[in-house]
N, C-alpha and C. Protein backbone atom coordinates (compact mmCIF):
# COMPACT_ATOMS: atom_id res chain seq x y z
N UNK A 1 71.73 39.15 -44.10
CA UNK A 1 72.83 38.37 -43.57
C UNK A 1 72.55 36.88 -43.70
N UNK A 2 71.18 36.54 -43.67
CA UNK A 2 71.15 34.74 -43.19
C UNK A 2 70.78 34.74 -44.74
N UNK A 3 70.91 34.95 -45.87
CA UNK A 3 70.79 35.04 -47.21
C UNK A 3 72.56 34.55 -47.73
N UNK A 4 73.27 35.75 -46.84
CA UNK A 4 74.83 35.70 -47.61
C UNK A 4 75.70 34.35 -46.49
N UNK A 5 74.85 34.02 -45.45
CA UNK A 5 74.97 32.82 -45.04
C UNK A 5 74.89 31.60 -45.49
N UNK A 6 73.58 31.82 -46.48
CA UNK A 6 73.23 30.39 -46.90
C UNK A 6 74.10 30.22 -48.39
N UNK A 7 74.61 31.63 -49.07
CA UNK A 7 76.10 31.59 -50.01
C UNK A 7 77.04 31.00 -49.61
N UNK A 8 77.39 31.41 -48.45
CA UNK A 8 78.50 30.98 -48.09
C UNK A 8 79.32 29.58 -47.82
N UNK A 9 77.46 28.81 -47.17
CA UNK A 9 77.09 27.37 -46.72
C UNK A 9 77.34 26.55 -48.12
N UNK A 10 77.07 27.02 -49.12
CA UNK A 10 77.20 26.24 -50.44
C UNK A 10 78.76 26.18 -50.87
N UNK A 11 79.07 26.30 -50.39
CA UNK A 11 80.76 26.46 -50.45
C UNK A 11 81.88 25.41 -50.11
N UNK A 12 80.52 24.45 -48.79
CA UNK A 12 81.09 23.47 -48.31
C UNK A 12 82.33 22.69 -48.90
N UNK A 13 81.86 22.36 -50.66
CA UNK A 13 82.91 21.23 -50.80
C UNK A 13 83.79 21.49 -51.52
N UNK A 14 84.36 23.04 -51.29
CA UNK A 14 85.31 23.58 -52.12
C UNK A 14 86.24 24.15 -50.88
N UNK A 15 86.29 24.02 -49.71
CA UNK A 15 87.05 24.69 -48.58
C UNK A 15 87.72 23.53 -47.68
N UNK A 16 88.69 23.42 -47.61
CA UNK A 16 89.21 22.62 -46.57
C UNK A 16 89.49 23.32 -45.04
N UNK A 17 89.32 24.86 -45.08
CA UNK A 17 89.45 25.07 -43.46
C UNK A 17 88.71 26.58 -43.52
N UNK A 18 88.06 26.46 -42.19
CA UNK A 18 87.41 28.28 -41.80
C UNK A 18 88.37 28.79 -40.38
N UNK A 19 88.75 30.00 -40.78
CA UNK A 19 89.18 30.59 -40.03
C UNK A 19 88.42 31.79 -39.58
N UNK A 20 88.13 32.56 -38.34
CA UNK A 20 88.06 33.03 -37.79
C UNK A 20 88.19 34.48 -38.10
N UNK A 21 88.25 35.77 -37.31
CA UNK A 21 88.67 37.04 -37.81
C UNK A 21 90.36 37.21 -37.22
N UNK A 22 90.89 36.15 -36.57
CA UNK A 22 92.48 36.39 -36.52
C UNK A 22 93.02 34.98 -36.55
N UNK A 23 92.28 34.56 -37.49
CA UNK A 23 93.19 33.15 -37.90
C UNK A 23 93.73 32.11 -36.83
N UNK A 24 92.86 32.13 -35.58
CA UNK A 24 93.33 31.35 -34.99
C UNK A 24 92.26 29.87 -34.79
N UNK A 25 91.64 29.58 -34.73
CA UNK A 25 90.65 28.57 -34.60
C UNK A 25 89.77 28.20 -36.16
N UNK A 26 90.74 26.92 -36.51
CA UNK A 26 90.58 26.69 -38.01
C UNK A 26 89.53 25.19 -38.10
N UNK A 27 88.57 25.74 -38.26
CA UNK A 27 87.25 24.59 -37.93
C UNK A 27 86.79 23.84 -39.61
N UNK A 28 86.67 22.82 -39.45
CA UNK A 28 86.20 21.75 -40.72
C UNK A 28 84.89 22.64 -41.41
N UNK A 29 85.08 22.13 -42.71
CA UNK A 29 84.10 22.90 -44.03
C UNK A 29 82.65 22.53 -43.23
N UNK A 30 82.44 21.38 -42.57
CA UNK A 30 81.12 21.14 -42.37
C UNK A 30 80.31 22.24 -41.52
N UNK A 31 81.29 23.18 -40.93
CA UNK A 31 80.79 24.13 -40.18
C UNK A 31 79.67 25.43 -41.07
N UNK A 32 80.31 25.02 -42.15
CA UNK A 32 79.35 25.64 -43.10
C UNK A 32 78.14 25.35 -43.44
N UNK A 33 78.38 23.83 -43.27
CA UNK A 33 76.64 23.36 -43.87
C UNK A 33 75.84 23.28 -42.26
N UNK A 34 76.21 23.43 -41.32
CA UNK A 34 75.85 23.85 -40.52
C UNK A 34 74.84 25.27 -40.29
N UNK A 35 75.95 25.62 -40.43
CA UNK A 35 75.36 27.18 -40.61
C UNK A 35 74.76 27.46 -41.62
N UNK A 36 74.47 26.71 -42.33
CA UNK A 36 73.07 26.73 -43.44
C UNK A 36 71.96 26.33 -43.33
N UNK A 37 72.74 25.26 -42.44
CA UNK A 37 71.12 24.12 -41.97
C UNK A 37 70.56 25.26 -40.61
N UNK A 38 71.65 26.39 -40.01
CA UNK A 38 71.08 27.24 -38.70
C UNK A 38 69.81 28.32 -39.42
N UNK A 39 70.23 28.64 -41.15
CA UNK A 39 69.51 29.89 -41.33
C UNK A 39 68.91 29.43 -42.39
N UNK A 40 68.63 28.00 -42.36
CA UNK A 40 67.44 27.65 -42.66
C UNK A 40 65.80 27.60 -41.92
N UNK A 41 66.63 27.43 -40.57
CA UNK A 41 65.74 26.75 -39.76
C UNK A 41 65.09 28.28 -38.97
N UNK A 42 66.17 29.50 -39.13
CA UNK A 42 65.55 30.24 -38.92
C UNK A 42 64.29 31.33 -39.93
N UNK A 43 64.73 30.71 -40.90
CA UNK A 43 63.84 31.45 -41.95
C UNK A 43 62.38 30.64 -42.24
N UNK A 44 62.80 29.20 -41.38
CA UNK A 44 61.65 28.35 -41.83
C UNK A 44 60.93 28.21 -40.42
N UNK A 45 60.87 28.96 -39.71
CA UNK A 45 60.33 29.25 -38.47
C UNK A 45 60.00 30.67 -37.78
N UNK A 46 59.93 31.64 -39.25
CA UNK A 46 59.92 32.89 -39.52
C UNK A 46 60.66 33.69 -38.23
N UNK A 47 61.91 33.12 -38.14
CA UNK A 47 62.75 33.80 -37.03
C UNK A 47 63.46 35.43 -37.65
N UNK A 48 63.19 35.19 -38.87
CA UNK A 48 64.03 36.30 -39.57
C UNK A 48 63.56 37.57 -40.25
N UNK A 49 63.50 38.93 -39.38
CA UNK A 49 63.27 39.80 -39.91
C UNK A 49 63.27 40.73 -41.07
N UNK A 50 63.29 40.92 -42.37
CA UNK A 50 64.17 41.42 -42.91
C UNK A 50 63.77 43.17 -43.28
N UNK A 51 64.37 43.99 -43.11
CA UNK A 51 64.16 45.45 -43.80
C UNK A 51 63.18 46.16 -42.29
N UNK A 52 64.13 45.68 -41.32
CA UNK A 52 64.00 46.32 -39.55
C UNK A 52 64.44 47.63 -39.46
N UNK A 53 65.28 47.89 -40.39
CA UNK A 53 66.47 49.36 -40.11
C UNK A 53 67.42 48.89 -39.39
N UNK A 54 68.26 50.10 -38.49
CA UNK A 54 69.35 50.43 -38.38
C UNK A 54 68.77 50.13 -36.62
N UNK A 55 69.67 49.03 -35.46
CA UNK A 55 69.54 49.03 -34.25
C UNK A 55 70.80 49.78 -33.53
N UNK A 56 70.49 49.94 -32.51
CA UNK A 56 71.24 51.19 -31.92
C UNK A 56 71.58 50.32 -30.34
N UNK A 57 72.70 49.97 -30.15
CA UNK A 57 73.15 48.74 -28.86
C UNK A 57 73.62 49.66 -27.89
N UNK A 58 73.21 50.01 -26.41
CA UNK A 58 73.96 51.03 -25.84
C UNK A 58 74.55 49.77 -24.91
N UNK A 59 75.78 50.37 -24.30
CA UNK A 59 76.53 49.86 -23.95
C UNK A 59 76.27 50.21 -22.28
């Protein structure tokens, strides 16, 4: 995920708006390089697990 994050982050200067999963809260491209500079900082502070398996959330 913080891999197809940091895709996504490169995207910055080709998007003029992010929307949400129901299109309501339409936030500036920079939110992207944001969130690049977030899963950077987690990969560069070995916050990031990768190849954990499958977690199981009980409710």
């Amino acid at each position: 995920m913080v891999e197809s994050l940091k895709k996504v982050a490169r995207l910055e200067h080709n998007v003029l708006k992010v929307y949400g999963g129901h299109n309501e809260l339409g936030l500036g491209p920079t939110i992207l390089h944001e969130a690049g500079e977030a899963a950077d900082y987690l990969i560069n502070d070995d916050l990031v697990k990768f190849g954990t398996g499958l977690h199981c959330f009980h409710n």
